[in-house]
C-alpha atoms as a PDB file:
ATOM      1  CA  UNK A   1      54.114  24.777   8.085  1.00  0.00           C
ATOM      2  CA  UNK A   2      55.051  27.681   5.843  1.00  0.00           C
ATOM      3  CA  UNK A   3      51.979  29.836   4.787  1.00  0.00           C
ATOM      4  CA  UNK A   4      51.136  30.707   0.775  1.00  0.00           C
ATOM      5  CA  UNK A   5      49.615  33.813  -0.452  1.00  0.00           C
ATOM      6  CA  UNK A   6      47.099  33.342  -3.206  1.00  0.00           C
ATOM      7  CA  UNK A   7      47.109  36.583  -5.479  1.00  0.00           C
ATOM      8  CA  UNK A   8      43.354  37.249  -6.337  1.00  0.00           C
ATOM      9  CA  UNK A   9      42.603  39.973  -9.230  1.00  0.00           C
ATOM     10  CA  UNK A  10      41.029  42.636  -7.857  1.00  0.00           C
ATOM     11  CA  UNK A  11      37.103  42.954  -8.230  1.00  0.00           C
ATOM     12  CA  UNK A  12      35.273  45.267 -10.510  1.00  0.00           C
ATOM     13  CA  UNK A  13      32.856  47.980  -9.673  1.00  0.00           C
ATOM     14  CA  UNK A  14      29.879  45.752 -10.389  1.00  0.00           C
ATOM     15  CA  UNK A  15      31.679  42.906  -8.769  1.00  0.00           C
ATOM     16  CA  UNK A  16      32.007  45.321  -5.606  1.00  0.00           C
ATOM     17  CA  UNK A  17      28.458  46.465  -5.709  1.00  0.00           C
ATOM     18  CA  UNK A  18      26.488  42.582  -6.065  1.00  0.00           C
ATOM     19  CA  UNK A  19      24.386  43.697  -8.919  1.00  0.00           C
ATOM     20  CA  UNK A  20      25.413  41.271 -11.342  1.00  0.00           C
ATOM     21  CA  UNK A  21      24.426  38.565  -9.044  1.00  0.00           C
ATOM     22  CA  UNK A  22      21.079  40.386  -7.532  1.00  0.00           C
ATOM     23  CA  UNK A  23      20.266  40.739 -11.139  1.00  0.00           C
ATOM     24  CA  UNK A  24      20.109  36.588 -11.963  1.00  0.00           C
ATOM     25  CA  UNK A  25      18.805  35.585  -8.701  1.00  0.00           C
ATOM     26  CA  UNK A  26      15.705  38.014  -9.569  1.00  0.00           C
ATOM     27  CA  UNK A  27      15.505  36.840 -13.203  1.00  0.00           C
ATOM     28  CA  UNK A  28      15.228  32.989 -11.812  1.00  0.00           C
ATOM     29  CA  UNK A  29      12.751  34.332  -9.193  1.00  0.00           C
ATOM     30  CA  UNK A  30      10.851  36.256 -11.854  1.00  0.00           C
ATOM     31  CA  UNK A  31      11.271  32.788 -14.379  1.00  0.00           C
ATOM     32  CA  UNK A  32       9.418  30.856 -11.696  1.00  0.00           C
ATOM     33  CA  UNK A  33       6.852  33.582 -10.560  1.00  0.00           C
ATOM     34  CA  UNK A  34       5.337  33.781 -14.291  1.00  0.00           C
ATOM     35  CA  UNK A  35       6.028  29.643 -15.006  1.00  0.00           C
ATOM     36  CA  UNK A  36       2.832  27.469 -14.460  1.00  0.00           C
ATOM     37  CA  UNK A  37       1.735  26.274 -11.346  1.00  0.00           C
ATOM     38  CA  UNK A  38       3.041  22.192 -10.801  1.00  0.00           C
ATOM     39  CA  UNK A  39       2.036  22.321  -6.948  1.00  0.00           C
ATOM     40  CA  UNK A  40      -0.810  19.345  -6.658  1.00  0.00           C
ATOM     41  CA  UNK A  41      -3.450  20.617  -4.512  1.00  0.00           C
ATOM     42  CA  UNK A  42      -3.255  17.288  -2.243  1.00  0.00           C
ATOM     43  CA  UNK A  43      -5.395  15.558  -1.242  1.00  0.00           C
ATOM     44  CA  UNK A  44      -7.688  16.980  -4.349  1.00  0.00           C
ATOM     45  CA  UNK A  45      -4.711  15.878  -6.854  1.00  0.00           C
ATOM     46  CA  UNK A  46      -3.425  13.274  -7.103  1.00  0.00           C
ATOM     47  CA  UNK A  47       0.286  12.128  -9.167  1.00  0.00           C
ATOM     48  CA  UNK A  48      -0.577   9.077 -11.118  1.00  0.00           C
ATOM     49  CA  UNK A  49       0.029   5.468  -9.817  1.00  0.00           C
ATOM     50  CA  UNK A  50       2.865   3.530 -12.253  1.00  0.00           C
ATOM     51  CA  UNK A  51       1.498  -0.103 -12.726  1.00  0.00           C
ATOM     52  CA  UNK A  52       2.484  -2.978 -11.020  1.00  0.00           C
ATOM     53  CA  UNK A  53       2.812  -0.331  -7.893  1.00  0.00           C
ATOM     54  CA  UNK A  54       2.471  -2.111  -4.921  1.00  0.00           C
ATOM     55  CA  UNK A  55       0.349  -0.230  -1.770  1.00  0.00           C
ATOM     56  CA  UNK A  56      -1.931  -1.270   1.101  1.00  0.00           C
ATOM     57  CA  UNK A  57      -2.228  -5.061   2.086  1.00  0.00           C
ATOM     58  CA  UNK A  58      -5.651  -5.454   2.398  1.00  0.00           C
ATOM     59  CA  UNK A  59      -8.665  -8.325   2.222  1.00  0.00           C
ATOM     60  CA  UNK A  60     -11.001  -8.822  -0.730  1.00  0.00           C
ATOM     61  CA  UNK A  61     -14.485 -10.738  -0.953  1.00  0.00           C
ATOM     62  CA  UNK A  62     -15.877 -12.729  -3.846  1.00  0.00           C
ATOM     63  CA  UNK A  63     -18.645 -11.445  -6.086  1.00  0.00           C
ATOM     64  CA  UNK A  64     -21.080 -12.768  -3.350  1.00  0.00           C
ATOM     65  CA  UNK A  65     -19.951 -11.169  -0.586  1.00  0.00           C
ATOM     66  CA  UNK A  66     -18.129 -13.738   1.123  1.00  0.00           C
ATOM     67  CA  UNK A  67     -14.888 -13.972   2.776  1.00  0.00           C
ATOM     68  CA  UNK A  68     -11.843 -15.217   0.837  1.00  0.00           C
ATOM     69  CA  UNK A  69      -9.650 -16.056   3.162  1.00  0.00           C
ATOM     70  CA  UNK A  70      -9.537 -19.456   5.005  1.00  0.00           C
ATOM     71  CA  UNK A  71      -6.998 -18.860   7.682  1.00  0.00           C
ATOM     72  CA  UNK A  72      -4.227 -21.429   6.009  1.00  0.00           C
ATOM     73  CA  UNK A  73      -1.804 -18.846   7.328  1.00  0.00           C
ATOM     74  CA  UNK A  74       0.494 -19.018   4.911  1.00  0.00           C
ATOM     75  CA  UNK A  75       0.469 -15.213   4.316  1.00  0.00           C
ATOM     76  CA  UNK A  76       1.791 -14.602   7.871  1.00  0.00           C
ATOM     77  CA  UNK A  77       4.456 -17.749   7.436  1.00  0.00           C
ATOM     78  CA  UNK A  78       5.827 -15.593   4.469  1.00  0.00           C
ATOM     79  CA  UNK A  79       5.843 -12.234   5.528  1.00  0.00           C
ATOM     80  CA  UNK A  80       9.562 -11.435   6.539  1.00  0.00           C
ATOM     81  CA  UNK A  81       8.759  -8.503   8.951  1.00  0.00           C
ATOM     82  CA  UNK A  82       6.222 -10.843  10.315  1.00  0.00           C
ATOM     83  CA  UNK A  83       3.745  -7.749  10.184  1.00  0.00           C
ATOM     84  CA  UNK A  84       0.731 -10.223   9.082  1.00  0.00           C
ATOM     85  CA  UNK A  85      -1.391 -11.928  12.546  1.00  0.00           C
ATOM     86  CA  UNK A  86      -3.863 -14.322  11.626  1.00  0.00           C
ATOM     87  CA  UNK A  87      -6.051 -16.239  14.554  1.00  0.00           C
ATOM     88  CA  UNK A  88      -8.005 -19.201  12.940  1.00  0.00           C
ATOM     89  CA  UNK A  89     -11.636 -19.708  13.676  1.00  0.00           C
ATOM     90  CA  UNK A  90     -14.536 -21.853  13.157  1.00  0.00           C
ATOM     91  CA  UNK A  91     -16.385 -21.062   9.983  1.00  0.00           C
ATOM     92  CA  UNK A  92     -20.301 -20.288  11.655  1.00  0.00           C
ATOM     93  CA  UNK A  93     -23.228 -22.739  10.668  1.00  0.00           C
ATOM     94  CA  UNK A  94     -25.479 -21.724   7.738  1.00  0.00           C
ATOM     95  CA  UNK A  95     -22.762 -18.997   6.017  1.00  0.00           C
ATOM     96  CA  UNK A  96     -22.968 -21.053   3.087  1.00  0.00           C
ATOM     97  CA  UNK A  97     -19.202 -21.447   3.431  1.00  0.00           C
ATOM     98  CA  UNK A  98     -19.719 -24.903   5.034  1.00  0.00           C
ATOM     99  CA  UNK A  99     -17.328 -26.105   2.941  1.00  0.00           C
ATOM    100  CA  UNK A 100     -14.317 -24.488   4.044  1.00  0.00           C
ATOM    101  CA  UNK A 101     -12.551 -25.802   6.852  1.00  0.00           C
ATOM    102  CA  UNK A 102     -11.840 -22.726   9.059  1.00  0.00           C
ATOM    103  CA  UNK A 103     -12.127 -18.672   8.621  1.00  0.00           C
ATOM    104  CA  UNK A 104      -9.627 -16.222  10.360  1.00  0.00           C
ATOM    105  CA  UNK A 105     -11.453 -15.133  13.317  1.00  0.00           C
ATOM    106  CA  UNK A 106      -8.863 -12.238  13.602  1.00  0.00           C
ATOM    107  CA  UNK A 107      -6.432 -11.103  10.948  1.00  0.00           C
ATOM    108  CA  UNK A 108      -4.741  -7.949  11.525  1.00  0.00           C
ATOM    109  CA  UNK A 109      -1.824  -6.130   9.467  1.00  0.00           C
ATOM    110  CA  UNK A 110       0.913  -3.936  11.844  1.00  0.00           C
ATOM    111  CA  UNK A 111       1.510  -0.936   8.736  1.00  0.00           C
ATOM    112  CA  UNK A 112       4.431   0.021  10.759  1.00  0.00           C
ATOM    113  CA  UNK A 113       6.205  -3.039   9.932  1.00  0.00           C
ATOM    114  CA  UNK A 114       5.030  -3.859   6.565  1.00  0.00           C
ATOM    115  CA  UNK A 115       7.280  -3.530   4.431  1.00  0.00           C
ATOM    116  CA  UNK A 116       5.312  -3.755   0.906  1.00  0.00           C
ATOM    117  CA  UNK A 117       6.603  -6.509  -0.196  1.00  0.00           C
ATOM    118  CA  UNK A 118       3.628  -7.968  -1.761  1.00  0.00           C
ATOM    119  CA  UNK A 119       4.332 -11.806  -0.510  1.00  0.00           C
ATOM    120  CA  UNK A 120       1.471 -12.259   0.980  1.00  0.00           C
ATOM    121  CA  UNK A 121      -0.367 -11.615  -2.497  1.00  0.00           C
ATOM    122  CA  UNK A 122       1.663 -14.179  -4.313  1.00  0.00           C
ATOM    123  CA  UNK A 123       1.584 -16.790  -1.650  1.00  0.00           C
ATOM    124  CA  UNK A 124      -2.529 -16.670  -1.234  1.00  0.00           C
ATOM    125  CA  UNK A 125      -4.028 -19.666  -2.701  1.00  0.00           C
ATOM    126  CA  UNK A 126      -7.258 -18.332  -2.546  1.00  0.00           C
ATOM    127  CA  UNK A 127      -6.561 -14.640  -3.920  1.00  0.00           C
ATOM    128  CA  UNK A 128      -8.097 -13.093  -0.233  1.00  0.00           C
ATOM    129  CA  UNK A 129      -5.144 -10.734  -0.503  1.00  0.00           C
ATOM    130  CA  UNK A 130      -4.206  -8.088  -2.823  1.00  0.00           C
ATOM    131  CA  UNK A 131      -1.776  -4.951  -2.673  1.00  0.00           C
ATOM    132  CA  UNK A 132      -4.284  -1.987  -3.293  1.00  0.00           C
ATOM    133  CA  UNK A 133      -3.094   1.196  -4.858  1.00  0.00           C
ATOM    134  CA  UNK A 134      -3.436   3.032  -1.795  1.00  0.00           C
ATOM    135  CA  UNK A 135      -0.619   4.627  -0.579  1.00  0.00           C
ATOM    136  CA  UNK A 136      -1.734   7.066   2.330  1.00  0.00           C
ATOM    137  CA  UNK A 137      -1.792   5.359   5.549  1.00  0.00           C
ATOM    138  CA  UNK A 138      -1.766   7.857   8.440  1.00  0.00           C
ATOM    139  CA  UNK A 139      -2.208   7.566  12.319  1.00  0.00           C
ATOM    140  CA  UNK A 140      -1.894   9.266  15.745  1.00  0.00           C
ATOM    141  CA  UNK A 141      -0.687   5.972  17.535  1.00  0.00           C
ATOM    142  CA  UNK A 142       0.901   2.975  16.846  1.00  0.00           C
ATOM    143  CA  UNK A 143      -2.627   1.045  17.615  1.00  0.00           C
ATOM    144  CA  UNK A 144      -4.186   2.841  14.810  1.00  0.00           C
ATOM    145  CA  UNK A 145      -1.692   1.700  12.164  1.00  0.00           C
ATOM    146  CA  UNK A 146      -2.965  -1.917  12.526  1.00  0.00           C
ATOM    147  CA  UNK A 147      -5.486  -2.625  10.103  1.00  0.00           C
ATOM    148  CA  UNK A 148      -7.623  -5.029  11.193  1.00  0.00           C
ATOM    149  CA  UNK A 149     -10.147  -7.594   9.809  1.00  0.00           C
ATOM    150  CA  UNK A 150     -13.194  -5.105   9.364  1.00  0.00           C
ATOM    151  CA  UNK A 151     -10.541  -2.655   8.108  1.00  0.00           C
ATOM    152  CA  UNK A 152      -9.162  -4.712   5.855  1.00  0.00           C
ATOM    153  CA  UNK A 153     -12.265  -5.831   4.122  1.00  0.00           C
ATOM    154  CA  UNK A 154     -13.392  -1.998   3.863  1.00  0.00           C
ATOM    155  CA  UNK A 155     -10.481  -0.752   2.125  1.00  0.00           C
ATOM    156  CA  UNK A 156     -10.084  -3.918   0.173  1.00  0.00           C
ATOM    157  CA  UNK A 157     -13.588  -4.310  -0.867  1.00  0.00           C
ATOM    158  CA  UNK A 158     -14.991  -6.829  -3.257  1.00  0.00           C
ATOM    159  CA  UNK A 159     -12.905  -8.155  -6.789  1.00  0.00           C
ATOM    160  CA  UNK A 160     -14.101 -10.310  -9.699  1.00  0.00           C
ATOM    161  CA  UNK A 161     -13.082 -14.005  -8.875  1.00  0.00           C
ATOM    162  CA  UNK A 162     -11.701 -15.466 -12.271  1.00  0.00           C
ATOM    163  CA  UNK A 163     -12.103 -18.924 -11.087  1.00  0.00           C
ATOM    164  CA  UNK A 164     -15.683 -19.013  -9.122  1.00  0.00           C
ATOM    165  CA  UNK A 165     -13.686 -21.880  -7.414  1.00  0.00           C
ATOM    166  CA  UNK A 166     -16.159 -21.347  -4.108  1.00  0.00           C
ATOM    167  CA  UNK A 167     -18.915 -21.692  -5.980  1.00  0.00           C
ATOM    168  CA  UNK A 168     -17.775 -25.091  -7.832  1.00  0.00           C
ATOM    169  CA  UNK A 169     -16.835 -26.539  -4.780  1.00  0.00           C
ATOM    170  CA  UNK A 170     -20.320 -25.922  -2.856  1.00  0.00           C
ATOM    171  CA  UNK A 171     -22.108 -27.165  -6.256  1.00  0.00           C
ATOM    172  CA  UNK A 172     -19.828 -30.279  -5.630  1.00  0.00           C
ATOM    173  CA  UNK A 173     -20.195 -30.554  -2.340  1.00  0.00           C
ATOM    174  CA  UNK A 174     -24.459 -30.484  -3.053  1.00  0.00           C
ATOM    175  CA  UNK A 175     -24.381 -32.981  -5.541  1.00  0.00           C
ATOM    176  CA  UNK A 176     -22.059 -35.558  -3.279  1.00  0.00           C
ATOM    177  CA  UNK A 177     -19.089 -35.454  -6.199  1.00  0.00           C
ATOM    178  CA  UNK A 178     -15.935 -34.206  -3.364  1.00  0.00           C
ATOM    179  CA  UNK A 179     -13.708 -36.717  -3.274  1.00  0.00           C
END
């Protein structure tokens, strides 16, 4: 394998000495030392949330307090990382949620598997599950990246039910009219 010599043009006294080049990398370094600050002081700042940006599984209540959710299960049935553990329990006497049939008596969310998908919101029948626009989930361990059922309630809090289909049903159930 025969070798080529490339002829180069010899370089010029400014060439030789790196001024030229010194010269723009301080004008881009003096450019950026008199530009305005864009670093967010974080967790003080914030960068604004686009819509329809899905975060943080989480639980909500109704207006009144109560729980939403009534362990159907069909939230952990659809979740493909199968991050979402629900364990169905008896709803207790005198919660004035007699009504419903059962209430999870664990539900806990692995936020090392999820995968924000937001499935779980659209398959909910009863709306007990909403992506929140929280997107800063942080841990030591792997056992405090589960959220569970207290945790999920607190971050979720309470929303406006559109439908006030709890309370229709328990007015239904009082006056005998449930079919």
């Amino acid at each position: 394998m025969a070798v080529i010599p490339v002829d180069r043009k010899p370089l010029t006294l400014a060439e030789r000495t790196y001024l030229p080049q010194v010269w723009r990398g301080l004008k881009i370094t003096l450019k950026h030392f008199f530009a305005k600050n864009i670093t967010m002081e974080y967790p003080e700042q914030r960068p604004p949330i686009p819509p329809g940006y899905r975060g943080v599984p989480t639980l909500v209540k109704d207006p009144n307090g109560r729980e939403k959710c009534v362990s159907c299960q069909l939230c952990e049935f659809v979740c493909p990382p199968k991050a979402i553990r629900i364990t169905p329990g008896e709803v207790p006497e005198g919660s004035g949620r007699e009504h419903v049939e059962k209430a999870p008596q664990a539900f806990d969310i692995d936020m090392l598997r999820c995968i924000y998908c937001g499935l779980c919101q659209e398959v909910c029948p009863e709306e007990a599950i909403f992506l929140q626009n929280q997107y800063t989930m942080t841990g030591y361990t792997r056992a405090e990246m589960v959220n569970h059922k207290d945790r999920l309630y607190e971050i979720g809090g309470t929303l406006p039910d559109e439908h006030f289909k709890w309370d229709k049903k328990k007015a239904a159930a009082e006056h005998g009219n449930v079919h």
